[in-house]
PDB file of N, CA and C in Angstrom:
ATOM      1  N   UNK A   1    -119.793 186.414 188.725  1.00  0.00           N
ATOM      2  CA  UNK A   1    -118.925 186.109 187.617  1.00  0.00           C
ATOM      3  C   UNK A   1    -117.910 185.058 188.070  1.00  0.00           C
ATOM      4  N   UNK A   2    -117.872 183.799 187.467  1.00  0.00           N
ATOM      5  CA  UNK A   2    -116.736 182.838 187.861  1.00  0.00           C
ATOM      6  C   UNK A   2    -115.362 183.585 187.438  1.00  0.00           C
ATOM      7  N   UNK A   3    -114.221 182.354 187.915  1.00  0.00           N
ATOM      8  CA  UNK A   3    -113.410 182.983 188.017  1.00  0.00           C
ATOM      9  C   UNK A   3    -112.575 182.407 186.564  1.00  0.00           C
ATOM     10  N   UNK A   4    -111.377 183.094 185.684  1.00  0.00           N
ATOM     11  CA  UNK A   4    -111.137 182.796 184.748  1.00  0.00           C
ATOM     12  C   UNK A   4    -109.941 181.465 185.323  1.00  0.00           C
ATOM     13  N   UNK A   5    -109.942 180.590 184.839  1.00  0.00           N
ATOM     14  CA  UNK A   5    -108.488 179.601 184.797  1.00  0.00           C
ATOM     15  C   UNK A   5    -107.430 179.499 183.766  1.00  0.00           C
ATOM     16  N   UNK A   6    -106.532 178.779 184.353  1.00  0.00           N
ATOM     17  CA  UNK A   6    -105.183 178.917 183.878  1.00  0.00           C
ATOM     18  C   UNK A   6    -105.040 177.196 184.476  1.00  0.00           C
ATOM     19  N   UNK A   7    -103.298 177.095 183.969  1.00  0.00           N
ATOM     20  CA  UNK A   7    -103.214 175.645 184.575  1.00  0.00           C
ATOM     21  C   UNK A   7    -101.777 176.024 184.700  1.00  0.00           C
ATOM     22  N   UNK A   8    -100.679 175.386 185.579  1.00  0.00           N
ATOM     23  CA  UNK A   8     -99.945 175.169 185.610  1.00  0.00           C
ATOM     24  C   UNK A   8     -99.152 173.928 185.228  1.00  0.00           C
ATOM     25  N   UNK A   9     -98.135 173.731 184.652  1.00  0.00           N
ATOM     26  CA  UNK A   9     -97.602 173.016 183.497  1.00  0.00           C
ATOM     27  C   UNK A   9     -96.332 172.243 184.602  1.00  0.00           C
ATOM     28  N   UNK A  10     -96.527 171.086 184.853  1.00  0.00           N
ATOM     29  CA  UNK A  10     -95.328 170.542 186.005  1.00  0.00           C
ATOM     30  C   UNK A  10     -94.919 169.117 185.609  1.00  0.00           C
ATOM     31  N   UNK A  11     -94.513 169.390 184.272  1.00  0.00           N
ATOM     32  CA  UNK A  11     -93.701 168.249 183.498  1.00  0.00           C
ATOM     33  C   UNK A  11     -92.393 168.314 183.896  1.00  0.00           C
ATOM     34  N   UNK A  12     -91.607 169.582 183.931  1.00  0.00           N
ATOM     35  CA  UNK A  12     -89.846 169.484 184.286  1.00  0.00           C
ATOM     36  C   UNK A  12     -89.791 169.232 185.699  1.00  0.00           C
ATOM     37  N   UNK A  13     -90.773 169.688 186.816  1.00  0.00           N
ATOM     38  CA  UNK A  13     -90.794 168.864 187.894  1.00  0.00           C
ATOM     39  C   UNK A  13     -91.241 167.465 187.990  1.00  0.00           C
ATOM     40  N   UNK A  14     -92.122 167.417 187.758  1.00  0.00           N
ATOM     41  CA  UNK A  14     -92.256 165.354 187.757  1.00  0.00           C
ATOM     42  C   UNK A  14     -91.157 164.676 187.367  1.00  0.00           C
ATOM     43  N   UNK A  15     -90.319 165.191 185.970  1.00  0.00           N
ATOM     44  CA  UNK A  15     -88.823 164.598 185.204  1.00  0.00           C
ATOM     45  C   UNK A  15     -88.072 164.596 186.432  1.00  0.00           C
ATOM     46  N   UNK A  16     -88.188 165.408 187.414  1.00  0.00           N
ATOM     47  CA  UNK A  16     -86.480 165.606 188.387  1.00  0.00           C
ATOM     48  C   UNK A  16     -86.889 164.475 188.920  1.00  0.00           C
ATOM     49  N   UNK A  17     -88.395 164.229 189.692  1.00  0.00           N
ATOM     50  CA  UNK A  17     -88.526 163.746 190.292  1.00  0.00           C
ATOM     51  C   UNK A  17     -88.351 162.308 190.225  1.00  0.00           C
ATOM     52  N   UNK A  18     -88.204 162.134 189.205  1.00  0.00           N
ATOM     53  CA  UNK A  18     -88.033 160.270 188.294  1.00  0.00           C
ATOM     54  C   UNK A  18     -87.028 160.507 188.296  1.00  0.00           C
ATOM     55  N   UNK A  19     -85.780 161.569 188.098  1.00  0.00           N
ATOM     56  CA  UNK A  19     -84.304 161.298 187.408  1.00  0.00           C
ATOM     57  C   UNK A  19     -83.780 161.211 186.568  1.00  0.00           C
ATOM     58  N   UNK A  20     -84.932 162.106 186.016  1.00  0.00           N
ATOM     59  CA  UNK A  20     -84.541 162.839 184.457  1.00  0.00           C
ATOM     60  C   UNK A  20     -84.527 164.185 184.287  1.00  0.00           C
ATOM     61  N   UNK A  21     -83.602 164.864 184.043  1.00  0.00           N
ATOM     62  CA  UNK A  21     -82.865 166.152 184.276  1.00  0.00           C
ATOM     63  C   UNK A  21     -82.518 166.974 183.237  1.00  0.00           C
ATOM     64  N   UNK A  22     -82.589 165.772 182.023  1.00  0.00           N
ATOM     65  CA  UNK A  22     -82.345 166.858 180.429  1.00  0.00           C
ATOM     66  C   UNK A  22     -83.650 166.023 180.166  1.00  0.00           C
ATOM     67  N   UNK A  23     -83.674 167.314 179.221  1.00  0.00           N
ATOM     68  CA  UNK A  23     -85.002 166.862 178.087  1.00  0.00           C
ATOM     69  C   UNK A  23     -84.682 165.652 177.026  1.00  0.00           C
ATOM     70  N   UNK A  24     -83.516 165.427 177.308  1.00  0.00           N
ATOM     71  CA  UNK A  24     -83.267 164.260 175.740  1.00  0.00           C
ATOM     72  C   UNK A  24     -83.631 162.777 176.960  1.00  0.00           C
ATOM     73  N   UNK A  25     -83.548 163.119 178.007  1.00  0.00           N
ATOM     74  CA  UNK A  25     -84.268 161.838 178.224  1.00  0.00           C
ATOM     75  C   UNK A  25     -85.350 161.379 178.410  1.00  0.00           C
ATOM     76  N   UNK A  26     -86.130 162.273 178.131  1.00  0.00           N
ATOM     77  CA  UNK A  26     -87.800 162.443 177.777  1.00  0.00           C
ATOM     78  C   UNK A  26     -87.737 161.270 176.290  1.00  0.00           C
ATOM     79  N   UNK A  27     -87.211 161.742 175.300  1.00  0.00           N
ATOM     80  CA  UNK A  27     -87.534 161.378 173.894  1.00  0.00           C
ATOM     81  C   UNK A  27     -87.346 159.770 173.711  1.00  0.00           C
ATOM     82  N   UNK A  28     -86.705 158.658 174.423  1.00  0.00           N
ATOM     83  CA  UNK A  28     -86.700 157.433 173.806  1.00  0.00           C
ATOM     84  C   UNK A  28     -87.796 157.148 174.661  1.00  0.00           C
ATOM     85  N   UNK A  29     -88.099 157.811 175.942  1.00  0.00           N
ATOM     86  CA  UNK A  29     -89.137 157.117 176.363  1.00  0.00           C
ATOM     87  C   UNK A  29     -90.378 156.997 175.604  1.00  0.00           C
ATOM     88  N   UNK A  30     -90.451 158.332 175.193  1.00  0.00           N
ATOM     89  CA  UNK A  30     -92.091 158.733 174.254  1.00  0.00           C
ATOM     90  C   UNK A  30     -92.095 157.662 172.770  1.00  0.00           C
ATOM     91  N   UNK A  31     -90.570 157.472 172.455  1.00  0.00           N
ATOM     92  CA  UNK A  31     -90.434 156.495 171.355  1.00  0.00           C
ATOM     93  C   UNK A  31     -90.788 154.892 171.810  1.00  0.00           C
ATOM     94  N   UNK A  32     -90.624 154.387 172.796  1.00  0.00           N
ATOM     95  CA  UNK A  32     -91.020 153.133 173.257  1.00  0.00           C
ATOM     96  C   UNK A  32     -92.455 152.858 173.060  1.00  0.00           C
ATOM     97  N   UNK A  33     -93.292 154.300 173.393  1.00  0.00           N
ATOM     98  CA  UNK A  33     -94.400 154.352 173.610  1.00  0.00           C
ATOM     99  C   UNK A  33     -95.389 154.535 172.079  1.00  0.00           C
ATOM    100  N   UNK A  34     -94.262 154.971 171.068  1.00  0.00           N
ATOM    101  CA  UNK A  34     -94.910 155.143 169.837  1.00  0.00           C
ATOM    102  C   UNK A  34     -95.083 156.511 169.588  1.00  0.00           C
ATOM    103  N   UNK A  35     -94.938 157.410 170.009  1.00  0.00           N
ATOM    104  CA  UNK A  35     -94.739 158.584 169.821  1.00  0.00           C
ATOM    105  C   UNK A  35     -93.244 159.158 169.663  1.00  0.00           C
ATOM    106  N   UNK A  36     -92.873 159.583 168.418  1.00  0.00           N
ATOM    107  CA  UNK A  36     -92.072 160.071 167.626  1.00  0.00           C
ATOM    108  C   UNK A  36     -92.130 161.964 167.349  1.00  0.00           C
ATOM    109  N   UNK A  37     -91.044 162.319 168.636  1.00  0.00           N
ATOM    110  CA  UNK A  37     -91.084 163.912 168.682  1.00  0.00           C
ATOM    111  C   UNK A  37     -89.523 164.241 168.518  1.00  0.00           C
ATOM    112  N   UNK A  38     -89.233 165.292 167.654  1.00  0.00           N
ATOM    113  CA  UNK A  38     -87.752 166.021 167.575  1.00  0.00           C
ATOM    114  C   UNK A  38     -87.093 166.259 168.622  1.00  0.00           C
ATOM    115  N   UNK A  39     -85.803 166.689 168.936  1.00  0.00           N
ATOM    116  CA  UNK A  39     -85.617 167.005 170.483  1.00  0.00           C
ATOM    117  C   UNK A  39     -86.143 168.036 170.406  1.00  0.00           C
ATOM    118  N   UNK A  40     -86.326 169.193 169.281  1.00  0.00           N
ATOM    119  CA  UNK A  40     -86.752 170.644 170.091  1.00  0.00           C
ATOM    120  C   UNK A  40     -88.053 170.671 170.177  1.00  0.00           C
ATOM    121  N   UNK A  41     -89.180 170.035 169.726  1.00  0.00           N
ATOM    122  CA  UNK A  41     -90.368 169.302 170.226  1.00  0.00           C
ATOM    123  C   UNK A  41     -90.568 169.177 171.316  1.00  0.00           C
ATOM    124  N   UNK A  42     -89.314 168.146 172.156  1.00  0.00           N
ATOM    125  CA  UNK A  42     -89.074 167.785 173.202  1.00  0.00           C
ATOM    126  C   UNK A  42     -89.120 168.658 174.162  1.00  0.00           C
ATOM    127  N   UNK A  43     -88.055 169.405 173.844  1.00  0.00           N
ATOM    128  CA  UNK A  43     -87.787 170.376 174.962  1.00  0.00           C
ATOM    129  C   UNK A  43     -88.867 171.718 174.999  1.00  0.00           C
ATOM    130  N   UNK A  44     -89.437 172.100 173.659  1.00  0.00           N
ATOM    131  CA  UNK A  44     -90.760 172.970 174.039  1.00  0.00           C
ATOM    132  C   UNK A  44     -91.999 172.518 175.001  1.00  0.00           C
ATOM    133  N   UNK A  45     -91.911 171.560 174.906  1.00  0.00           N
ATOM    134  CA  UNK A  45     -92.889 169.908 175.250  1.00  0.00           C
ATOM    135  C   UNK A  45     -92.840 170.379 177.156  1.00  0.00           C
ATOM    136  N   UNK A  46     -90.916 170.371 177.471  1.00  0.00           N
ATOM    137  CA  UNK A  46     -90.950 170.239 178.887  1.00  0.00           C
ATOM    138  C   UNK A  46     -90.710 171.762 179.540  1.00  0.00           C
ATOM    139  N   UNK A  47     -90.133 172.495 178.199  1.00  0.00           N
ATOM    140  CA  UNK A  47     -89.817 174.222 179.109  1.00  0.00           C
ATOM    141  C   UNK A  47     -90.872 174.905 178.873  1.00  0.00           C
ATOM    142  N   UNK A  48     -91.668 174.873 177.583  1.00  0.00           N
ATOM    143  CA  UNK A  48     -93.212 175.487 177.877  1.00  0.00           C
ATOM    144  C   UNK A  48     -93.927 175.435 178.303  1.00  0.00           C
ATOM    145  N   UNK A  49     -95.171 175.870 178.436  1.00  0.00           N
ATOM    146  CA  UNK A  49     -96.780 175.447 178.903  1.00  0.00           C
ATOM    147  C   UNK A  49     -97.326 175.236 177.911  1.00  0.00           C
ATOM    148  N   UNK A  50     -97.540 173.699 177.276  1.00  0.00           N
ATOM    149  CA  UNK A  50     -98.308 173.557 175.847  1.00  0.00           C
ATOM    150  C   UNK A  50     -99.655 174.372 175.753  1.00  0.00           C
ATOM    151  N   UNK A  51     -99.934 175.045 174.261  1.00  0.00           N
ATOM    152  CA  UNK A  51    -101.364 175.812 174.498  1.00  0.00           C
ATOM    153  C   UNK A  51    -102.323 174.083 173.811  1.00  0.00           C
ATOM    154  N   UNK A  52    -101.657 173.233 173.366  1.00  0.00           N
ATOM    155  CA  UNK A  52    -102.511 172.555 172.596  1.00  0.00           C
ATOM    156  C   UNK A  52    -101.766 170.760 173.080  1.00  0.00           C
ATOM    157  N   UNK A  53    -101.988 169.965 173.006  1.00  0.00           N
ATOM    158  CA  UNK A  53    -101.752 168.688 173.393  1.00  0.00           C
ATOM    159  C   UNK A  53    -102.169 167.584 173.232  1.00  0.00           C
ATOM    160  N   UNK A  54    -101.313 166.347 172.246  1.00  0.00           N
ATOM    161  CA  UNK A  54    -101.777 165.058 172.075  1.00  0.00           C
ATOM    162  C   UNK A  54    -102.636 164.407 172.855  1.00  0.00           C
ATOM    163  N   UNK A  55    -103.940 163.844 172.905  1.00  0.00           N
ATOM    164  CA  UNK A  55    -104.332 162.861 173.764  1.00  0.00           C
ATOM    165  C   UNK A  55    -103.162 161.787 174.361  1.00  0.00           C
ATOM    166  N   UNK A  56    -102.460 161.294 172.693  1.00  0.00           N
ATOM    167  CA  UNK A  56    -101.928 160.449 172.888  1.00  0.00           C
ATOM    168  C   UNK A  56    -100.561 160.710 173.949  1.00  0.00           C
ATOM    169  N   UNK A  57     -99.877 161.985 173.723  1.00  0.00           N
ATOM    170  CA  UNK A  57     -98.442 162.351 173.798  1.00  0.00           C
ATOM    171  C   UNK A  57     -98.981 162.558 175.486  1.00  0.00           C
ATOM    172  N   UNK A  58    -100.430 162.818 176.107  1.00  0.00           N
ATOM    173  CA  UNK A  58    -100.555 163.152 177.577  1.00  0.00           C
ATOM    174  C   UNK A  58    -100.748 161.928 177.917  1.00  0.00           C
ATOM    175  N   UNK A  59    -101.049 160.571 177.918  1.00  0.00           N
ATOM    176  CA  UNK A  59    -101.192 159.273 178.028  1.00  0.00           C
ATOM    177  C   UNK A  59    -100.151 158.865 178.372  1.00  0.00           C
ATOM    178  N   UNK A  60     -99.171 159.490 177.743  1.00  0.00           N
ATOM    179  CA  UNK A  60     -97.635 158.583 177.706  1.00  0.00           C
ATOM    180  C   UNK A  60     -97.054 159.021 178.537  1.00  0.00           C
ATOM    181  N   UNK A  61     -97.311 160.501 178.651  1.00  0.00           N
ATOM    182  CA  UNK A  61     -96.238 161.219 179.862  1.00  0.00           C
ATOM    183  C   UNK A  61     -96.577 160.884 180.922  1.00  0.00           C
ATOM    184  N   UNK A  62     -98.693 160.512 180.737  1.00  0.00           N
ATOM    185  CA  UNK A  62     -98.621 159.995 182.753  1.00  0.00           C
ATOM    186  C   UNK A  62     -98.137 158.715 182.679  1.00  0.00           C
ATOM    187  N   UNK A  63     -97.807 157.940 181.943  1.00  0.00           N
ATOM    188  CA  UNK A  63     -97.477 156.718 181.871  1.00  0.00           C
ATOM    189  C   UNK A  63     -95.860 156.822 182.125  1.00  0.00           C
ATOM    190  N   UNK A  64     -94.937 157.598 181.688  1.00  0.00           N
ATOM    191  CA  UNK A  64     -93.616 157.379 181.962  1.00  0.00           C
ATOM    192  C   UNK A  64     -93.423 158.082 183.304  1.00  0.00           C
ATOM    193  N   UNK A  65     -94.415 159.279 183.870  1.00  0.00           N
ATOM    194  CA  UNK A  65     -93.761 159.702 185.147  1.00  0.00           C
ATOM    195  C   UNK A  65     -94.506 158.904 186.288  1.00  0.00           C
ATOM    196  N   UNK A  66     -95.886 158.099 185.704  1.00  0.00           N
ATOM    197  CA  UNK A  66     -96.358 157.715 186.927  1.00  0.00           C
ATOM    198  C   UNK A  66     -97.302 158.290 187.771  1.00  0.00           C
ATOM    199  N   UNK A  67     -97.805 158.970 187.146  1.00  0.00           N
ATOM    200  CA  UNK A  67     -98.386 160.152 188.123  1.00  0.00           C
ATOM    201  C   UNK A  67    -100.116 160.619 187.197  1.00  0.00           C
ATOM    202  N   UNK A  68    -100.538 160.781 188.180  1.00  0.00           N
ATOM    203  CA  UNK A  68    -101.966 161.606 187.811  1.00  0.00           C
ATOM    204  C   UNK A  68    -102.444 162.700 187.133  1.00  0.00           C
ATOM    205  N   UNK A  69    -103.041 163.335 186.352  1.00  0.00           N
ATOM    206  CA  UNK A  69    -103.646 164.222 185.264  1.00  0.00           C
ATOM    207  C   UNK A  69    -103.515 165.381 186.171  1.00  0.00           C
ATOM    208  N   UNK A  70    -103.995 164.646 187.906  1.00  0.00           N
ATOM    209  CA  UNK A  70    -103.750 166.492 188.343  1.00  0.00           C
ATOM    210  C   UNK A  70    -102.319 166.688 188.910  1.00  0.00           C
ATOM    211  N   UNK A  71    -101.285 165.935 188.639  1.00  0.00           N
ATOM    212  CA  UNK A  71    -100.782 166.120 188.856  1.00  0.00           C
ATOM    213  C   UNK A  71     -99.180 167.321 187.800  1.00  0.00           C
ATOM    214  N   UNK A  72     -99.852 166.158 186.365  1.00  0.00           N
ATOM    215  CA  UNK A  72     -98.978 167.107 185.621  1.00  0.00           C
ATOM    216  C   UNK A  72     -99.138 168.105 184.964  1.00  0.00           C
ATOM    217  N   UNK A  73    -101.297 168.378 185.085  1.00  0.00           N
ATOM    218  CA  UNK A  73    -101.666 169.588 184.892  1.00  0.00           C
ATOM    219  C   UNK A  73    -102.392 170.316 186.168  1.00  0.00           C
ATOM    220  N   UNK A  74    -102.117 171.319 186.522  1.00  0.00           N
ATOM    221  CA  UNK A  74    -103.121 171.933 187.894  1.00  0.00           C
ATOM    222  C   UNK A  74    -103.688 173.311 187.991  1.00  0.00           C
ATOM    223  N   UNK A  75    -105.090 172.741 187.929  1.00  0.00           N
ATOM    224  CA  UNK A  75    -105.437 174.127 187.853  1.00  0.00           C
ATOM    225  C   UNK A  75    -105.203 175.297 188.336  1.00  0.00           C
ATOM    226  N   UNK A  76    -105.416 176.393 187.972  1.00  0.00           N
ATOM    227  CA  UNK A  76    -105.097 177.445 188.955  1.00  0.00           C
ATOM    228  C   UNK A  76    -105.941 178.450 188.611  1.00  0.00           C
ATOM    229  N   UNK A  77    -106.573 179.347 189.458  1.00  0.00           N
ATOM    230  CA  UNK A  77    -107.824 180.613 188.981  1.00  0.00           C
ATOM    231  C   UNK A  77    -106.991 181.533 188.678  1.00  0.00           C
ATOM    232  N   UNK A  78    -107.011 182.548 188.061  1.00  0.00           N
ATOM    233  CA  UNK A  78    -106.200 183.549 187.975  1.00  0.00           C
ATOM    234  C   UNK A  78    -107.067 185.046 187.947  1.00  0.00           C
ATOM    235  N   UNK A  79    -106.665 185.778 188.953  1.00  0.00           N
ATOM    236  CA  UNK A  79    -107.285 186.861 188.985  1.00  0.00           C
ATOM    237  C   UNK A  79    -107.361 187.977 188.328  1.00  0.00           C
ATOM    238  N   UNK A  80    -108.913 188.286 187.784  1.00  0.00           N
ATOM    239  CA  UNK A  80    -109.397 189.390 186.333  1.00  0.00           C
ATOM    240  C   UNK A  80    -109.210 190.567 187.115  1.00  0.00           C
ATOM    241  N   UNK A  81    -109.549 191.322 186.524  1.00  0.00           N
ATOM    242  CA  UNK A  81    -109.736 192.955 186.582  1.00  0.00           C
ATOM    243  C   UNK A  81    -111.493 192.936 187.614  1.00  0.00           C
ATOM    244  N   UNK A  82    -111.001 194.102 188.319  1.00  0.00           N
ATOM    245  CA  UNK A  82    -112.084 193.965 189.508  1.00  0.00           C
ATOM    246  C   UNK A  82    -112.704 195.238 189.017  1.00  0.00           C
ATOM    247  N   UNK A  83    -114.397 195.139 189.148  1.00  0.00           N
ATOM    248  CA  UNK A  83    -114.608 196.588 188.666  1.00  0.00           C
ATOM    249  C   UNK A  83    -115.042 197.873 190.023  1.00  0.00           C
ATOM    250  N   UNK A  84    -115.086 198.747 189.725  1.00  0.00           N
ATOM    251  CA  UNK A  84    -114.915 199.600 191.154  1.00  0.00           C
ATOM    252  C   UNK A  84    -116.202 199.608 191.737  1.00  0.00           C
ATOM    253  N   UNK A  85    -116.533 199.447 192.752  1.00  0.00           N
ATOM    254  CA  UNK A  85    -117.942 199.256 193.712  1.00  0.00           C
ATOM    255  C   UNK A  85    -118.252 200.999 193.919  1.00  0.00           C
ATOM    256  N   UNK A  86    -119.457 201.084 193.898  1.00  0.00           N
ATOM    257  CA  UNK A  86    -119.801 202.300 194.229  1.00  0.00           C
ATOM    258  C   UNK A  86    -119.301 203.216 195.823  1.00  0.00           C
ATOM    259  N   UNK A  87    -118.729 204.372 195.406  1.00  0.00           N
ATOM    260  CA  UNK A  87    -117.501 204.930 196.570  1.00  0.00           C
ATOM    261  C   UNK A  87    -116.731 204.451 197.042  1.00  0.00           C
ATOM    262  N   UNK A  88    -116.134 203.710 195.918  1.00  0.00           N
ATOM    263  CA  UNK A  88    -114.489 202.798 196.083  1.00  0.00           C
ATOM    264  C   UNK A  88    -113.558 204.063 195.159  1.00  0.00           C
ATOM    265  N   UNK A  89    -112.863 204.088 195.870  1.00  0.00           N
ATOM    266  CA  UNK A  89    -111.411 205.218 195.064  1.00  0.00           C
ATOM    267  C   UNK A  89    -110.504 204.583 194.666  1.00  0.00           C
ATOM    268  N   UNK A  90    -109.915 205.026 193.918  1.00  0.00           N
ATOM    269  CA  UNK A  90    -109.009 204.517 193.033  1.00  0.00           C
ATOM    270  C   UNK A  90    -107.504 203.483 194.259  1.00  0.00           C
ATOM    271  N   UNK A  91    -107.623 204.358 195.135  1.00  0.00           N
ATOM    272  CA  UNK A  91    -106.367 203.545 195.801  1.00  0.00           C
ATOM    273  C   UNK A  91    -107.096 202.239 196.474  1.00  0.00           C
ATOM    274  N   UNK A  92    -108.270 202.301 196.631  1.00  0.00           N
ATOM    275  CA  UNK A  92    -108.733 200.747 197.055  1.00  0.00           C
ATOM    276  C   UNK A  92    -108.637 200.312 195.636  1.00  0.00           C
ATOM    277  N   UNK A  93    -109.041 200.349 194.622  1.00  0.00           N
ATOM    278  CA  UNK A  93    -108.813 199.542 193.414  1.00  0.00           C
ATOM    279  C   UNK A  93    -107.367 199.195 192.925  1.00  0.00           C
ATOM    280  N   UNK A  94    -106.820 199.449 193.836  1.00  0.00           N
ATOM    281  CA  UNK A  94    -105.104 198.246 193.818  1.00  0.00           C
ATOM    282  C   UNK A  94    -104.325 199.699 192.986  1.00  0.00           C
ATOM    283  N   UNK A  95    -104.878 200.824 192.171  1.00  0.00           N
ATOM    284  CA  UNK A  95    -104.122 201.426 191.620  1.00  0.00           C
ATOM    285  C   UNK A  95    -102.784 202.164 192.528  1.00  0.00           C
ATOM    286  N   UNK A  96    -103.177 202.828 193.869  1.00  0.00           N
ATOM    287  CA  UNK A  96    -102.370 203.957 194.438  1.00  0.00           C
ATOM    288  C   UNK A  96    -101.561 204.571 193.943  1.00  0.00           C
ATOM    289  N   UNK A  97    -100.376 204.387 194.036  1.00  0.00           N
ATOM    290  CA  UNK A  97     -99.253 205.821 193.728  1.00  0.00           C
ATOM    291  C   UNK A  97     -99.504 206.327 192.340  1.00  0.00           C
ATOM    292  N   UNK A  98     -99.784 205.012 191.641  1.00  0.00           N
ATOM    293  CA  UNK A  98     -99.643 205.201 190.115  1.00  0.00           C
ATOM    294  C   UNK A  98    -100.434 206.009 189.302  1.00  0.00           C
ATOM    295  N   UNK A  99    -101.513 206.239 190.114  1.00  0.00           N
ATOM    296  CA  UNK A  99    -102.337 206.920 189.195  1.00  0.00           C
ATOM    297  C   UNK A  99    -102.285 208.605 188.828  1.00  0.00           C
ATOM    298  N   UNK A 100    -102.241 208.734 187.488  1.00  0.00           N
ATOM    299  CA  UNK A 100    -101.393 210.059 187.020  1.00  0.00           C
ATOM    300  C   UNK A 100    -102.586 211.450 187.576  1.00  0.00           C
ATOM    301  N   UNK A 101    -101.751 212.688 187.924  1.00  0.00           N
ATOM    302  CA  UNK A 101    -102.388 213.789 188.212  1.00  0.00           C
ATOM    303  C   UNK A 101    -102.797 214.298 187.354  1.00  0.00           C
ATOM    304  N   UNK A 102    -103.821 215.145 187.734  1.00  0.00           N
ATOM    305  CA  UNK A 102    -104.977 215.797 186.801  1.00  0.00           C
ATOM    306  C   UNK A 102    -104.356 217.041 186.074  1.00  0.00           C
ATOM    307  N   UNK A 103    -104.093 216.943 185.140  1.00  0.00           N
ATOM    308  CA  UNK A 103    -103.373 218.132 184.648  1.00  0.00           C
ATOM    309  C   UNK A 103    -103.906 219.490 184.747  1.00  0.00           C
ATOM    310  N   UNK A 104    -103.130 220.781 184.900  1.00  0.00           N
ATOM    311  CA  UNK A 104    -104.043 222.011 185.151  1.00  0.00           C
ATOM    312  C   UNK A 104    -103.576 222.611 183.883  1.00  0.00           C
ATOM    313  N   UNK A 105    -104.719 223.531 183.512  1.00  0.00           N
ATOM    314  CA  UNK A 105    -104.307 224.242 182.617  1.00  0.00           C
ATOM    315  C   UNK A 105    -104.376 225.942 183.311  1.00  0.00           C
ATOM    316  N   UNK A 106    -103.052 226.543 182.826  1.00  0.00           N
ATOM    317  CA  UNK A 106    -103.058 227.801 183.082  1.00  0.00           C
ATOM    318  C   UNK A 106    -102.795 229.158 181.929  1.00  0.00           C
ATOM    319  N   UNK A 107    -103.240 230.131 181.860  1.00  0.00           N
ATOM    320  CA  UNK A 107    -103.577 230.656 181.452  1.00  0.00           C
ATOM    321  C   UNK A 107    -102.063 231.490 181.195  1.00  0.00           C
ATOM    322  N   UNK A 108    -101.655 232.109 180.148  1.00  0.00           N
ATOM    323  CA  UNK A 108    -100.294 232.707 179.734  1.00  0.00           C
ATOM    324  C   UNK A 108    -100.490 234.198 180.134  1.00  0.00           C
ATOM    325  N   UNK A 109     -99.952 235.015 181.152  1.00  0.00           N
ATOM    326  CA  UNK A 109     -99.890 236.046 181.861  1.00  0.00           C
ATOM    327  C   UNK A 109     -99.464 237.306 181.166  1.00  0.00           C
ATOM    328  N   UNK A 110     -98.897 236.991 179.528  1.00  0.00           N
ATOM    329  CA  UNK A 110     -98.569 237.910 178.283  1.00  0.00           C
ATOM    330  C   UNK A 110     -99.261 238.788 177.871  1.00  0.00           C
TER     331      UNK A 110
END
């Protein structure tokens, strides 16, 4: 089974790294470029992890920071749920302390 991915989102680092430190100085750049975003656009743009993204609006950003596709997106695997191998116990399956005791039932002595 491959492994599932994720990406990591390293737009507010590339910004420090140019010398841009607020998000409002993201926005005239993207306007030079023809792309027209709100500031809070903006700033979802640099404090989120977009789920969805302009061709155009990712063109521009490698274009204003300078930098490479892997750089301002990077992959990363992220690890699924493992299923238990035959005579694996629960504390090899990462659970240990947590896993709740078997309840007893006892009988009322009345």
């Amino acid at each position: 089974m491959s492994a599932k991915l994720d990406y990591r989102w390293n737009l507010r680092d590339l910004m420090a790294r140019n010398g841009m430190f607020q998000t409002t100085h993201l926005r005239p750049k993207l306007a030079e470029r023809g792309i027209d975003l709100s500031d809070s656009q903006v700033y979802r743009l640099v404090v989120d992890k977009p789920e969805r993204l302009s061709l155009k609006i990712l063109m521009a950003l490698l274009d204003i920071l300078g930098c490479g596709m892997d750089e301002l997106i990077e992959p990363v695997a992220v690890g699924g749920t493992r299923r238990k191998a035959a005579g694996q116990t629960a504390d090899d399956a990462g659970v240990g302390a947590f896993r709740p005791k078997r309840a007893r039932i006892v009988s009322d002595p009345r």
